[in-house]
Protein backbone atom coordinates (compact mmCIF):
# COMPACT_ATOMS: atom_id res chain seq x y z
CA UNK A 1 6.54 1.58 -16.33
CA UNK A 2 4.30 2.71 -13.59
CA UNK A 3 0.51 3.28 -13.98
CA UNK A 4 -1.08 6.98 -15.12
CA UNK A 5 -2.17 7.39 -12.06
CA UNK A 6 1.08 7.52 -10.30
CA UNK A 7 0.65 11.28 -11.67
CA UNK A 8 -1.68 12.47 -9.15
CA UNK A 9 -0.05 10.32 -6.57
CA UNK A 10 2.35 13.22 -5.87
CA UNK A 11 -0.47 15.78 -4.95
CA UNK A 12 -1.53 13.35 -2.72
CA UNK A 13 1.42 12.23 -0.58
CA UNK A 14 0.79 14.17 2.81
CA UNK A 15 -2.71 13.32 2.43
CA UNK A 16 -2.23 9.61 1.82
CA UNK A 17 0.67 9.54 4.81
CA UNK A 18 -1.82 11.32 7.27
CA UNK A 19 -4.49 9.23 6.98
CA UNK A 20 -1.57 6.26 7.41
CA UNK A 21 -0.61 7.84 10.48
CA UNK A 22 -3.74 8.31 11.91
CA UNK A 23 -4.63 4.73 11.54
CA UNK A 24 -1.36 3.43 13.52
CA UNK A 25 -2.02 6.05 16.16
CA UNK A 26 -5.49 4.92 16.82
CA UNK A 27 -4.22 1.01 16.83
CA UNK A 28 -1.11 2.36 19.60
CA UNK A 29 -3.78 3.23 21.58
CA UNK A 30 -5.72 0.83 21.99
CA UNK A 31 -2.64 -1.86 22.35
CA UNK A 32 -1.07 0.36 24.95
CA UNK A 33 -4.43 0.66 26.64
CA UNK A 34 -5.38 -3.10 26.63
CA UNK A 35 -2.01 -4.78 27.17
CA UNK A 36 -0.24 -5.40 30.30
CA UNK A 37 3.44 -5.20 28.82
CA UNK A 38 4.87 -1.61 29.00
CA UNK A 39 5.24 -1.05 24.90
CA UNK A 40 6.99 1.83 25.90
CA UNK A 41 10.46 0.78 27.14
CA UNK A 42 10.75 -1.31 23.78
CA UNK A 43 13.54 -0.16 21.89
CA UNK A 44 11.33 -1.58 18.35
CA UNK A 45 8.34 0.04 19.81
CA UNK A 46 10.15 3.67 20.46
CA UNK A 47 11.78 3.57 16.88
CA UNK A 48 8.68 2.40 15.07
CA UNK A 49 6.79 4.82 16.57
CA UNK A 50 9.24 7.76 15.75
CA UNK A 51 10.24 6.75 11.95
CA UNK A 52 6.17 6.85 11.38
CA UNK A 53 6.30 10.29 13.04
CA UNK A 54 9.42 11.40 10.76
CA UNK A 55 7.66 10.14 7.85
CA UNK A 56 4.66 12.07 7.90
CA UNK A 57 6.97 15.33 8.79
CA UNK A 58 8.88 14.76 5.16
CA UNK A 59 5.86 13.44 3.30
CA UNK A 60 4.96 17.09 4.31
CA UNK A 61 7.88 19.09 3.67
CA UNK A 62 9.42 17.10 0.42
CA UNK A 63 8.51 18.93 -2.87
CA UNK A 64 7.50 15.75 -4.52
CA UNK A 65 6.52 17.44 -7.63
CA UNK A 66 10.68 18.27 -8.18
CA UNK A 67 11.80 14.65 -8.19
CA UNK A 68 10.71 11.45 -10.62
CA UNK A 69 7.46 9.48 -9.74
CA UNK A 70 9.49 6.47 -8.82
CA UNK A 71 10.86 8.16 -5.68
CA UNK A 72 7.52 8.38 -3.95
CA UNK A 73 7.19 5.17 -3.33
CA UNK A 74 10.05 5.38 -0.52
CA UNK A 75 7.00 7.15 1.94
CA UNK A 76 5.14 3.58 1.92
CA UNK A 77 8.29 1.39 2.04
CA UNK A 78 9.56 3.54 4.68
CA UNK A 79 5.64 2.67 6.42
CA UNK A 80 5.92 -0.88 6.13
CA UNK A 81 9.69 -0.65 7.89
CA UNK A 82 8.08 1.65 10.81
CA UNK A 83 5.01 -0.65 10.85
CA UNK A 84 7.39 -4.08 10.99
CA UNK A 85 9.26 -2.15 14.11
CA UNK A 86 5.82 -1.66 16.42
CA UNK A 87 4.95 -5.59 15.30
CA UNK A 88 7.85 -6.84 16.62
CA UNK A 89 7.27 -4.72 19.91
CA UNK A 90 3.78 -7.02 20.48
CA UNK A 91 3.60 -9.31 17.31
CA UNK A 92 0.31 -10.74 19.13
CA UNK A 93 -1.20 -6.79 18.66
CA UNK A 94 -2.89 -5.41 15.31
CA UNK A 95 0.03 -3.83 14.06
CA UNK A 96 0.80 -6.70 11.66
CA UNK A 97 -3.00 -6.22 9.96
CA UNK A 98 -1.94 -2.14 9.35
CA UNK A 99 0.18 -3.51 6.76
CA UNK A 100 -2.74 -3.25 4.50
CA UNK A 101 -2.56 0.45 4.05
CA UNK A 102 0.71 1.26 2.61
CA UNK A 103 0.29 -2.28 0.40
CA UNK A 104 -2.75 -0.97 -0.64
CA UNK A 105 -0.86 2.58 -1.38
CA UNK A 106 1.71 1.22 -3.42
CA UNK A 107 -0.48 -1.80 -5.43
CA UNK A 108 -2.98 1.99 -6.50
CA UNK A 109 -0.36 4.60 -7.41
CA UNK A 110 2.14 2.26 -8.83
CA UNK A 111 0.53 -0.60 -10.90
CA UNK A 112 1.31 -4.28 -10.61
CA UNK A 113 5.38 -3.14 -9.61
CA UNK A 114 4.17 -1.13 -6.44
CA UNK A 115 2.11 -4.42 -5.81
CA UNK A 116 4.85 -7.01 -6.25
CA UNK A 117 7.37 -4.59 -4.43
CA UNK A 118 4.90 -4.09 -1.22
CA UNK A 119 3.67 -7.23 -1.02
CA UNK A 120 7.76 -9.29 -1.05
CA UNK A 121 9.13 -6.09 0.97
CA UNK A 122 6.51 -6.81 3.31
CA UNK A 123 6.77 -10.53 3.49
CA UNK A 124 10.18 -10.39 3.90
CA UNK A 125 10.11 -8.35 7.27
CA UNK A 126 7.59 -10.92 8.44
CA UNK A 127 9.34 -13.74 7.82
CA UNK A 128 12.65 -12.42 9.16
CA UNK A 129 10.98 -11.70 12.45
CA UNK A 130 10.25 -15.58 12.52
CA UNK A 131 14.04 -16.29 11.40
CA UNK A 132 14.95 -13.89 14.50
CA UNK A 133 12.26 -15.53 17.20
CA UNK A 134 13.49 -19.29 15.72
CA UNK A 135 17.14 -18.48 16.63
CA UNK A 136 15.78 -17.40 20.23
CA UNK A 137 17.22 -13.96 19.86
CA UNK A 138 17.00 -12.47 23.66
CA UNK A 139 15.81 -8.87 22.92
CA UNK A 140 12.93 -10.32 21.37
CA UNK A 141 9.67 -10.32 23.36
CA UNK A 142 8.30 -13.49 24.47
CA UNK A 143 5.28 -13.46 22.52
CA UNK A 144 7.04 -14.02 19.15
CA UNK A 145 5.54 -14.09 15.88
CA UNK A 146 4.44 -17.91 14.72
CA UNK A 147 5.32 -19.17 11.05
CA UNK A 148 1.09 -20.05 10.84
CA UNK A 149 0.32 -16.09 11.34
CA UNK A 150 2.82 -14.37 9.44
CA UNK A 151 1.96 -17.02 6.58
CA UNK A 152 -2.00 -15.88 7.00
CA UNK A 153 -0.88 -11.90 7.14
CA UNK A 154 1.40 -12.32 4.01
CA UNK A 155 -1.07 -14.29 2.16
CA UNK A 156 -3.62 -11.96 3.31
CA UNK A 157 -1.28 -8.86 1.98
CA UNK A 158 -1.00 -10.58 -1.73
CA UNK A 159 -4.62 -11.11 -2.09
CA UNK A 160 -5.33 -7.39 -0.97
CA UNK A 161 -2.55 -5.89 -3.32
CA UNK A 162 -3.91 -8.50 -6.48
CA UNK A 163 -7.52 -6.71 -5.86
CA UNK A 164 -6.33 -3.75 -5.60
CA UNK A 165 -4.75 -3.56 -8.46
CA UNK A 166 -7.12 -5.18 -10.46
CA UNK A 167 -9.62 -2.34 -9.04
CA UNK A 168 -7.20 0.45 -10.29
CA UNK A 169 -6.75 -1.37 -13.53
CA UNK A 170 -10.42 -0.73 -14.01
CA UNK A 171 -11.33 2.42 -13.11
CA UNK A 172 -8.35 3.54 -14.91
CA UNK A 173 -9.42 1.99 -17.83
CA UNK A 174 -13.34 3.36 -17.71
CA UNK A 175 -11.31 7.03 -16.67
CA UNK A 176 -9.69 6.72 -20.17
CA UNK A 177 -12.76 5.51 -22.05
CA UNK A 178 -14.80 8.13 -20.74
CA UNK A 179 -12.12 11.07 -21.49
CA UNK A 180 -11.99 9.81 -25.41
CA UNK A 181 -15.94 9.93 -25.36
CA UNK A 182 -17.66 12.10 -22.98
CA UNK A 183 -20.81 10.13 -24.11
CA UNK A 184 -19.51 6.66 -23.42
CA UNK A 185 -21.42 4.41 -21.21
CA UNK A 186 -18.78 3.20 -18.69
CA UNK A 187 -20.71 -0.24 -18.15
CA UNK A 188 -19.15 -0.50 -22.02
CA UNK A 189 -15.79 0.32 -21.09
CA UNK A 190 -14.50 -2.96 -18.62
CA UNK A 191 -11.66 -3.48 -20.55
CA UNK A 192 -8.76 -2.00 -22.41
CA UNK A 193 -9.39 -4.06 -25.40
CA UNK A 194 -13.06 -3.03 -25.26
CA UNK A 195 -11.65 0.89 -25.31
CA UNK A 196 -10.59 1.00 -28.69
CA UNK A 197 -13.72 -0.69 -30.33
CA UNK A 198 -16.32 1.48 -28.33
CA UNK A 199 -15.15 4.57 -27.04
CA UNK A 200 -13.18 5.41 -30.00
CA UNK A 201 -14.47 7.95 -32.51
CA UNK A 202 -17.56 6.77 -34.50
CA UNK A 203 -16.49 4.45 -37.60
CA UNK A 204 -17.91 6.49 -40.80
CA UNK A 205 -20.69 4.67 -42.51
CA UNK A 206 -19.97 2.63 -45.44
CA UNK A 207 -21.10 4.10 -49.09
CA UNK A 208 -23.63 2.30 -50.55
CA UNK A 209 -22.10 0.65 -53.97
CA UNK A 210 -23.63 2.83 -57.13
């Protein structure tokens, strides 16, 4: 099943999705600043732009609370589809490297799954916008994605969502040490193995044999 800390994910949606947001406005406007294509009259570009805009609208409105953990994961799924769309309006822009953030979402709020899940679900978009630019599909642009730089951004995606993970293992892991032993040293407390020898309650001392 899905991490403990997929519990305070839901408190955090909006929050999460803003900041999401705020990062792909900032990299629209610098591409539509520094390019000399008009982004603007690309259909990929215009729905891209929008879905990102819906998202953040239900990641606000949604009572997430009211439905099972495993549904919030559609608000970064849904983010790597929007993102996928603006990348194939200028594949040559940053848009591909924005990936990161829901991968990153996903690999901390739902364990080594959410990892796996972002990282193929990702990949897959990537590599079907190579399929599309081999077949010489016309409403593509002409600066189409190469097979070398989608296979450095999905690599890059799978290393970021194995550390993250591996982060959020940890700190989960010193979280729960701590909370059975307020007194617990967390440089003791690196592993889940570790937990149950050292933060558990103190063994009682032996009785001397009479």
């Amino acid at each position: 099943m899905f991490d403990r800390s997929i519990t305070r994910f839901g408190d955090s949606v909006f929050k999460s999705q803003v900041l999401l947001t705020g990062a792909v406005a900032l990299a629209v406007r610098i591409t539509v600043g520094f390019e000399d294509n008009d982004l603007q009259d690309g259909a990929s570009f215009f729905f891209g732009l929008t879905a990102i805009l819906w998202i953040t609208i239900l990641s606000a409105i949604v009572p997430w609370s009211r439905f099972p953990p495993a549904w919030q994961a559609v608000v970064p799924l849904m983010d790597i589809a929007a993102i996928a769309m603006l990348r194939l309006a200028e594949p040559q822009s940053g848009f591909g490297i924005l990936l990161i953030f829901p991968v990153i979402w996903l690999s901390t709020a739902f364990g080594s799954r959410g990892s796996i899940t972002g990282t193929l679900f990702a990949g897959s978009l990537l590599w079907m916008q190579v399929g599309l630019s081999e077949l010489d599909v016309s409403w593509l642009p002409l600066t189409s994605t190469t097979p070398a730089a989608t296979a450095s951004l999905t690599v890059a995606l799978a290393f970021v969502a194995a550390v993250t993970h591996t982060t959020a293992r940890r700190v989960e892991s010193q979280r729960g040490c701590c909370a059975v032993r307020p007194g617990c040293s967390r440089r003791r407390c690196t592993a889940p193995a570790s937990r149950s020898r050292r933060c558990g309650r103190p063994s009682m001392p032996s009785s001397s044999p009479s």
